[in-house]
C-alpha atoms as a PDB file:
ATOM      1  CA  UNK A   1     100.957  79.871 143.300  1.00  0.00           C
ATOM      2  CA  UNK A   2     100.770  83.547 144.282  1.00  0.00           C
ATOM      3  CA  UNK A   3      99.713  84.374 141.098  1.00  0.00           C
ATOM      4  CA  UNK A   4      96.697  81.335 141.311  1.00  0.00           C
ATOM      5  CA  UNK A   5      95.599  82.503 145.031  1.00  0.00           C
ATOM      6  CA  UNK A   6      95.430  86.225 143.709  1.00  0.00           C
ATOM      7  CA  UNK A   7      93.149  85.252 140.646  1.00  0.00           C
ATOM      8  CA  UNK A   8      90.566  83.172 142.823  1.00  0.00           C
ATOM      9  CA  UNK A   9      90.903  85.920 145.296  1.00  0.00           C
ATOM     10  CA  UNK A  10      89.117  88.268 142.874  1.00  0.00           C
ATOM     11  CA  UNK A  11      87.362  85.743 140.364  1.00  0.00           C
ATOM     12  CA  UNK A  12      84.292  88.283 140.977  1.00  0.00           C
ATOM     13  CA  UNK A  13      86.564  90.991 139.600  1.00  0.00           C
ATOM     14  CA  UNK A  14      87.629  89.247 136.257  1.00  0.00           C
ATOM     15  CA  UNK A  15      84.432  88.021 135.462  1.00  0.00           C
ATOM     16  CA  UNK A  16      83.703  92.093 136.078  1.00  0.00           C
ATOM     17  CA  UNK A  17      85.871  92.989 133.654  1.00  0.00           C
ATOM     18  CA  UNK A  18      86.034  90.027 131.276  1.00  0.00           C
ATOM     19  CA  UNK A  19      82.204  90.696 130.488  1.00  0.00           C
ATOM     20  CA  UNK A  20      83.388  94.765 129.830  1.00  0.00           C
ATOM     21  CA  UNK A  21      85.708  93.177 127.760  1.00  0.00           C
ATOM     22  CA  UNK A  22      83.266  90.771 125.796  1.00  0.00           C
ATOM     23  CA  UNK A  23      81.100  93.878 125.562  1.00  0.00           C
ATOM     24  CA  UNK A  24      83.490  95.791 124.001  1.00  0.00           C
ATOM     25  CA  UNK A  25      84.630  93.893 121.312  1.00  0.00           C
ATOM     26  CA  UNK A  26      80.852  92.140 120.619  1.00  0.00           C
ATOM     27  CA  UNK A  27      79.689  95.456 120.522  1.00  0.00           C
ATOM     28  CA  UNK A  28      82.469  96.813 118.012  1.00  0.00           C
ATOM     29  CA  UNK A  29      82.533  93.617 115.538  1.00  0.00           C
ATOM     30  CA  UNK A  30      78.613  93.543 115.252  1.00  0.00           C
ATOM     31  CA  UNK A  31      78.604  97.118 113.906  1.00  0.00           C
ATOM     32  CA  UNK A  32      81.818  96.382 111.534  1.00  0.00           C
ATOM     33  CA  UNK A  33      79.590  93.378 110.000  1.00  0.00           C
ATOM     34  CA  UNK A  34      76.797  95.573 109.036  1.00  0.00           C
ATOM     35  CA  UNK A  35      78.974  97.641 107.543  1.00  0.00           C
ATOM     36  CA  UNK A  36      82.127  95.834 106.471  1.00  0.00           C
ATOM     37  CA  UNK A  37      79.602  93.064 104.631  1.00  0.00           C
ATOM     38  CA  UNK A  38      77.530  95.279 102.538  1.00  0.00           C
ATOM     39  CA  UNK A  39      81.159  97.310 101.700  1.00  0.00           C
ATOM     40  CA  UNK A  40      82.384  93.975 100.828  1.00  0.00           C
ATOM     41  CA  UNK A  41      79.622  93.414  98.452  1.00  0.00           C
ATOM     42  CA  UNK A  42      79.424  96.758  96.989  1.00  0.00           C
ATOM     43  CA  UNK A  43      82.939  96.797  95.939  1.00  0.00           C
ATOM     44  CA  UNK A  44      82.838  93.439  94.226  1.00  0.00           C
ATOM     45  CA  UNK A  45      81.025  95.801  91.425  1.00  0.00           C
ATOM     46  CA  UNK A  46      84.506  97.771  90.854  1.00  0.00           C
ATOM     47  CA  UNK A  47      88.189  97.166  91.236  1.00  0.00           C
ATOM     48  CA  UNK A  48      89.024 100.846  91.194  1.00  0.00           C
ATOM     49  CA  UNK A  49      86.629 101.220  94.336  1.00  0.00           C
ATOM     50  CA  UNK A  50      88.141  97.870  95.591  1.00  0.00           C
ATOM     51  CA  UNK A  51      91.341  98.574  95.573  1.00  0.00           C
ATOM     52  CA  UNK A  52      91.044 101.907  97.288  1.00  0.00           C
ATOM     53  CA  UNK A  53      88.435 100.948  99.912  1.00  0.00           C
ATOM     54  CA  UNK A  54      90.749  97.783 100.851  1.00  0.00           C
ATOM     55  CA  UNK A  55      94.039 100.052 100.535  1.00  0.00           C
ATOM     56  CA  UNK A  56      92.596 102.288 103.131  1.00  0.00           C
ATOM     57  CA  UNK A  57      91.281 100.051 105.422  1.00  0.00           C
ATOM     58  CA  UNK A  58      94.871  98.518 105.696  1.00  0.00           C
ATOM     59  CA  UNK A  59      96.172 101.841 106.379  1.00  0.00           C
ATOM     60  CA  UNK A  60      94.062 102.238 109.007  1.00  0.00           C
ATOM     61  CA  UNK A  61      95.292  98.898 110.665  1.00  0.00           C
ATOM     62  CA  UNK A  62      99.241 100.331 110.472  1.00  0.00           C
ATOM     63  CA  UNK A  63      97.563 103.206 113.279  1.00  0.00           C
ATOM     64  CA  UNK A  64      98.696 102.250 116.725  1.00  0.00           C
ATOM     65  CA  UNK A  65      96.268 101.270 119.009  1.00  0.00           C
ATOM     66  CA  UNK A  66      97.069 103.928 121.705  1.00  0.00           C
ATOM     67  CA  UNK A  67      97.391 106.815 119.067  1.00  0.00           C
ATOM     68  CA  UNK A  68      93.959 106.115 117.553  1.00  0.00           C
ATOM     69  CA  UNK A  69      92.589 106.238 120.665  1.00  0.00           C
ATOM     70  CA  UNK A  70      94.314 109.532 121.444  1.00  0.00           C
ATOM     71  CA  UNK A  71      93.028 110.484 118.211  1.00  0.00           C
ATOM     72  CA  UNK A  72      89.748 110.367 119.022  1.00  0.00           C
ATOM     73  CA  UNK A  73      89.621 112.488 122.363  1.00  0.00           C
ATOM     74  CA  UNK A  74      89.412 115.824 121.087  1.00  0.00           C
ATOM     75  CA  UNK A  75      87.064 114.895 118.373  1.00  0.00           C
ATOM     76  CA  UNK A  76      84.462 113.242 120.933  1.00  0.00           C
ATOM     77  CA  UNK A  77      85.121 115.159 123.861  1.00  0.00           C
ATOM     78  CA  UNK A  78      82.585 118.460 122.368  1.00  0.00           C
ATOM     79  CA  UNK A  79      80.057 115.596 123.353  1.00  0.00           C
ATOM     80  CA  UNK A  80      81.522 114.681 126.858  1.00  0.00           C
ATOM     81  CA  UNK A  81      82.790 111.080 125.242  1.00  0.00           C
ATOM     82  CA  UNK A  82      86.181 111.890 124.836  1.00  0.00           C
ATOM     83  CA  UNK A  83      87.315 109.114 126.945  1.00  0.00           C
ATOM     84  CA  UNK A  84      85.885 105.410 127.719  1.00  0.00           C
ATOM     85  CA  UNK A  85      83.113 103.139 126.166  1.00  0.00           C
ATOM     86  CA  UNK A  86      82.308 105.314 123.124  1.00  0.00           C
ATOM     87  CA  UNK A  87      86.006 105.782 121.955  1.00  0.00           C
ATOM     88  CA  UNK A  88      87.051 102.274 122.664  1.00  0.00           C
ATOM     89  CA  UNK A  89      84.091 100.857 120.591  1.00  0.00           C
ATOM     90  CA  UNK A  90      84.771 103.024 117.446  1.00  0.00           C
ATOM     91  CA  UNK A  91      88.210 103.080 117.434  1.00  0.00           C
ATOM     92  CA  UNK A  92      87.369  98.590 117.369  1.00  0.00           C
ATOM     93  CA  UNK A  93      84.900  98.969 114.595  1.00  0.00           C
ATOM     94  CA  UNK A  94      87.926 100.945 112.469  1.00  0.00           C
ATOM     95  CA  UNK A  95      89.826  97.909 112.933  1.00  0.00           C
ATOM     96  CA  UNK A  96      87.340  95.104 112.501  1.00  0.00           C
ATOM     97  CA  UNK A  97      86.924  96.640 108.924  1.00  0.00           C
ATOM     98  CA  UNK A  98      89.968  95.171 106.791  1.00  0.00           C
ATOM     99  CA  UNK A  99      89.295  91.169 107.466  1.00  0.00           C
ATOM    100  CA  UNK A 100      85.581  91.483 107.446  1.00  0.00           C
ATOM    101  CA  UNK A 101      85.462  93.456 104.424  1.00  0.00           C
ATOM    102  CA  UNK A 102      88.722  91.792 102.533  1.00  0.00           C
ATOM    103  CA  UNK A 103      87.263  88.519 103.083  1.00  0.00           C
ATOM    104  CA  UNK A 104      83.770  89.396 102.240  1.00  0.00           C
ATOM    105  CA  UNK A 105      84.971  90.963  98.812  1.00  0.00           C
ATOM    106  CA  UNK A 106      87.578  87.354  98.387  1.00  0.00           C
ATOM    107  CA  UNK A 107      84.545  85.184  98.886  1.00  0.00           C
ATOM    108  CA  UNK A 108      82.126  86.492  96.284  1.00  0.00           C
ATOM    109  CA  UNK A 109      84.827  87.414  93.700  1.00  0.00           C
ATOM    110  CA  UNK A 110      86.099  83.188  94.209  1.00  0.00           C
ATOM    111  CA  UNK A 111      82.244  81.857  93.903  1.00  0.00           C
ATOM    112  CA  UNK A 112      82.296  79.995  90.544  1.00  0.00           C
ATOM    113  CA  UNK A 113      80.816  81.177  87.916  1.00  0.00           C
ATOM    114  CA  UNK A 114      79.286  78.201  86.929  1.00  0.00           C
ATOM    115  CA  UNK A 115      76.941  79.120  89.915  1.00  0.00           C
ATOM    116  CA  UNK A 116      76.010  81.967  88.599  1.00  0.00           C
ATOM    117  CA  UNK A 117      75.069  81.131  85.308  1.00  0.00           C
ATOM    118  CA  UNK A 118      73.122  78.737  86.584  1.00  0.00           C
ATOM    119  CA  UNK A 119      71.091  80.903  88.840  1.00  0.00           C
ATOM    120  CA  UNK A 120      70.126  83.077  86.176  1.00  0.00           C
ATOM    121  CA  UNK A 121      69.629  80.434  84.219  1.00  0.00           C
ATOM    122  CA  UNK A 122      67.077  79.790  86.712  1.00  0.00           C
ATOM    123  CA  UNK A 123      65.644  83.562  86.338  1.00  0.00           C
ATOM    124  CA  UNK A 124      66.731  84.795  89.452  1.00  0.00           C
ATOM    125  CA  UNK A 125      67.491  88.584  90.025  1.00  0.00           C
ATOM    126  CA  UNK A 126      70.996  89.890  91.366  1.00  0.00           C
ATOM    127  CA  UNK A 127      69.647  90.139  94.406  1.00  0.00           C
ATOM    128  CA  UNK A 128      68.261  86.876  94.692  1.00  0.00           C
ATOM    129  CA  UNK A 129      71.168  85.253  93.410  1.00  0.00           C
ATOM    130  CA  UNK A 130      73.536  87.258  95.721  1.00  0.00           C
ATOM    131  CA  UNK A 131      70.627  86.208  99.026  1.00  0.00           C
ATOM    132  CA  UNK A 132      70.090  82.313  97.452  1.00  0.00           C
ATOM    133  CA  UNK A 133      73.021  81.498  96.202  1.00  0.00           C
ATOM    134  CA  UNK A 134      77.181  84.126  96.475  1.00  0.00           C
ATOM    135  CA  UNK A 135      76.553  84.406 100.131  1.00  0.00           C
ATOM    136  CA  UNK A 136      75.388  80.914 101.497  1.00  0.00           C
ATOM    137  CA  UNK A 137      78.557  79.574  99.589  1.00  0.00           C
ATOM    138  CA  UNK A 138      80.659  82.586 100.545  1.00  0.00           C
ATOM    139  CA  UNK A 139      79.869  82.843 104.465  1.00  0.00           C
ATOM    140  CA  UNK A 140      82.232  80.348 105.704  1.00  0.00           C
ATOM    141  CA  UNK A 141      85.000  82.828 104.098  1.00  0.00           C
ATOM    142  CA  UNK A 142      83.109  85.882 105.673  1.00  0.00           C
ATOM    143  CA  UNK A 143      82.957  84.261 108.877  1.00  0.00           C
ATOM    144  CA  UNK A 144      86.714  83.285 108.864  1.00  0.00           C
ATOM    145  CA  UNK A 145      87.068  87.233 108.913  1.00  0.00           C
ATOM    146  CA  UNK A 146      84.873  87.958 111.631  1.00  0.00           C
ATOM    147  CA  UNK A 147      87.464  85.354 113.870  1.00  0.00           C
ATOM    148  CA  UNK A 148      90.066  87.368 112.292  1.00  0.00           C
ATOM    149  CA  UNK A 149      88.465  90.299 113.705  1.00  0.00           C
ATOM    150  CA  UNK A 150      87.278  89.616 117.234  1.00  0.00           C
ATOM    151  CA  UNK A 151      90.623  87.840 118.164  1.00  0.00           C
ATOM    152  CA  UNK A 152      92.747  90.945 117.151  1.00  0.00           C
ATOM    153  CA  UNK A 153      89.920  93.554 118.940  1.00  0.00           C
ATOM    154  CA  UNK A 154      90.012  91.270 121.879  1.00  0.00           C
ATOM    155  CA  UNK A 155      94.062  92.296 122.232  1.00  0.00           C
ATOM    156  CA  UNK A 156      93.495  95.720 121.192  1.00  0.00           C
ATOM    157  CA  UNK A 157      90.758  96.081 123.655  1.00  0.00           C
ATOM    158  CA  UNK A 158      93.352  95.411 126.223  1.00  0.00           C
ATOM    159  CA  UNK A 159      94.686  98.581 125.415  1.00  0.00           C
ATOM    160  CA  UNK A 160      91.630 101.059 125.895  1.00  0.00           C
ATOM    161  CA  UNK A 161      92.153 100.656 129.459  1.00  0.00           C
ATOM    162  CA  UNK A 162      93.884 103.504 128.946  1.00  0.00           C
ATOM    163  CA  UNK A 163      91.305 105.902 128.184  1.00  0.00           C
ATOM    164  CA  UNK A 164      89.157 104.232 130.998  1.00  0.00           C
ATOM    165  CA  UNK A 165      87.148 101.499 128.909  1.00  0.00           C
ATOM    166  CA  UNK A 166      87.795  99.141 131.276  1.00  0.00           C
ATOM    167  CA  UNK A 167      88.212  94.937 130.581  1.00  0.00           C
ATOM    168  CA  UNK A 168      91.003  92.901 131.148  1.00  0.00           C
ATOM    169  CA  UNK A 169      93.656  95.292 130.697  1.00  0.00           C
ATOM    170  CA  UNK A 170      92.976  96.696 133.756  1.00  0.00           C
ATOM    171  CA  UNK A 171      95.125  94.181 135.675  1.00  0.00           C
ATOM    172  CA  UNK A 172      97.655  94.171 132.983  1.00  0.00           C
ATOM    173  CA  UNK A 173      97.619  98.089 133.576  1.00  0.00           C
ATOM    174  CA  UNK A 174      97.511  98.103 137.092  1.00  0.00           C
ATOM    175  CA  UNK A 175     100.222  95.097 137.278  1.00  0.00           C
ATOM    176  CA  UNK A 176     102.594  97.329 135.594  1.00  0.00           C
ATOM    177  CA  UNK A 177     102.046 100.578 137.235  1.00  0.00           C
ATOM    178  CA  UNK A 178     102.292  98.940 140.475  1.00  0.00           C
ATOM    179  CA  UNK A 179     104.645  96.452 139.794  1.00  0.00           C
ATOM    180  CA  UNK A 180     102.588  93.508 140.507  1.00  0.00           C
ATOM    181  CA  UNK A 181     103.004  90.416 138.410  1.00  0.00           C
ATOM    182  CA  UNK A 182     100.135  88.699 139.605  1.00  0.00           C
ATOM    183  CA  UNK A 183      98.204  91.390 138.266  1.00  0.00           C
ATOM    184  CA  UNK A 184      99.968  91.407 135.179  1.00  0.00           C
ATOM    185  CA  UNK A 185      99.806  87.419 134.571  1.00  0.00           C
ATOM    186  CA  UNK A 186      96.637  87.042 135.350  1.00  0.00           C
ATOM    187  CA  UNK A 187      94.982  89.795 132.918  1.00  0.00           C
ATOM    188  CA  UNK A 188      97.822  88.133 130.197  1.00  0.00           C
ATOM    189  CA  UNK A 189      96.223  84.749 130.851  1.00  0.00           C
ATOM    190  CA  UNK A 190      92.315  85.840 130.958  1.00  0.00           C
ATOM    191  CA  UNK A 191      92.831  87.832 127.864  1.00  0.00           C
ATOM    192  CA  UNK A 192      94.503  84.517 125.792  1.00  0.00           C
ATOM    193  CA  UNK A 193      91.743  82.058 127.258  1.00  0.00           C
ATOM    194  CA  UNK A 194      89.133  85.023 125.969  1.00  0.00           C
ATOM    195  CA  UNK A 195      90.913  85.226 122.665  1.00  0.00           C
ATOM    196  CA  UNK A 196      91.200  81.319 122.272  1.00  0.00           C
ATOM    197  CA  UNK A 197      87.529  80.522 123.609  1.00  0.00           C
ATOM    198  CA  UNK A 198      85.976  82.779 120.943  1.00  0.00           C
ATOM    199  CA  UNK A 199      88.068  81.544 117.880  1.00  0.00           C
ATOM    200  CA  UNK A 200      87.162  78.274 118.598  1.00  0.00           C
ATOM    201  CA  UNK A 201      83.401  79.383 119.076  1.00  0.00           C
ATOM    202  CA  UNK A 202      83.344  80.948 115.864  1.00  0.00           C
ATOM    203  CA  UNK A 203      85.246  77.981 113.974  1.00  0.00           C
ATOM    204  CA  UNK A 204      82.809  75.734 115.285  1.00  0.00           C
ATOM    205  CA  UNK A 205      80.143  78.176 114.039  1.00  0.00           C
ATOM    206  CA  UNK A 206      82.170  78.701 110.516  1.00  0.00           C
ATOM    207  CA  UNK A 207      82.436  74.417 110.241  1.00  0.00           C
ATOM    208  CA  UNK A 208      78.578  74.332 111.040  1.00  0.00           C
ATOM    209  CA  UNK A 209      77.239  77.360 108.319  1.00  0.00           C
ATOM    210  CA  UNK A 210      79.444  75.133 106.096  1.00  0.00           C
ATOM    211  CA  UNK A 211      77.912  73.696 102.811  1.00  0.00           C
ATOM    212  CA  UNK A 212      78.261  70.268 103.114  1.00  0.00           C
ATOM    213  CA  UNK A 213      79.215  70.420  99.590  1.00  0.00           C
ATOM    214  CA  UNK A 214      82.113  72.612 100.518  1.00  0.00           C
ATOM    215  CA  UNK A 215      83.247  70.516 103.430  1.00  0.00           C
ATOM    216  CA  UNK A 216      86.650  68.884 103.440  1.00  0.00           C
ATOM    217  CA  UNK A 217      87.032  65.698 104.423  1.00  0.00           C
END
């Protein structure tokens, strides 16, 4: 009940910070898909390049949160940015790249050849085929990758409270420093209905870009 009264108490205050949050992350993940998506693409061409651009964008994920962003302070604080929006947002956009551009490269390497033929069959170029025909039957997959993405930002994004981003991890923050559970629960709670609202958003969205063709039953 405590916990309840405290969060309608300062409703103003997490819709505050849940829109830093949102900002954050949308930010982060709409850079990583014009980049992760034409890597994903790009690599499709080589195995060699495949393997190593996928090999290091998994180890980037095996960087701790917290250490990445510590990471990036000396390099961006020449420019005054070594702490806050600008950090938080590329450290995000390091690790949106794995799922967006692992399932981008899955989804055109799985597209059935059969396809293909039959688009040049039809005298299209490469890049008409890859525009007309790989990625309207691979986007479900790519999109799958973006959830991927902006559900595990949305937790990490908890964390760059630390270097004074802001969002929702400010009352998980403050809730520990000042040992405050109601602080604590509700910033655990508004970051899960976050993390839950836009997975299901972007299912919906993945169901809907669907081929109907593709569609299970």
């Amino acid at each position: 009940m405590e916990t309840l009264n405290f969060a309608i108490a300062n409703w103003s205050q997490i819709l505050a910070r849940g829109w830093e949050h949102i900002s954050l992350v949308g930010v982060a993940v709409s850079i990583a898909i014009l980049t992760g998506v034409p890597i994903g693409i790009l690599i499709t061409q080589s195995r060699v390049a495949a393997d190593r651009v996928l090999y290091g964008a998994a180890i980037i994920m095996t960087i701790p949160s917290i250490a990445f962003f510590g990471l990036l302070i000396p390099v961006l604080s020449p420019i005054g940015q070594g702490i806050g929006y600008l950090p938080a947002v590329i450290a995000l956009i390091f690790y949106s790249q794995l799922p967006i551009i692992r399932n981008t490269y899955t989804a055109i390497m799985n597209i059935d050849p059969a396809l293909r033929e039959a688009a040049r069959g039809m005298g299209m170029t490469a890049f008409q085929r890859l525009r007309e025909v790989e990625l309207p039957v691979a986007l479900p997959v790519i999109i799958n990758g973006v959830r991927n993405a902006v559900v595990l930002n949305i937790a990490i994004a908890t964390i760059a409270t630390y270097i004074g981003a802001g969002g929702l991890g400010v009352f998980i923050s403050r809730g520990i420093s000042q040992t405050d559970p109601r602080q604590l629960i509700t910033g655990a709670i508004a970051v899960s209905v976050l993390a839950i609202l836009a997975d299901l958003g972007l299912l919906l969205l993945q169901r809907r870009l669907t081929p109907v063709g593709l569609r299970q039953s």
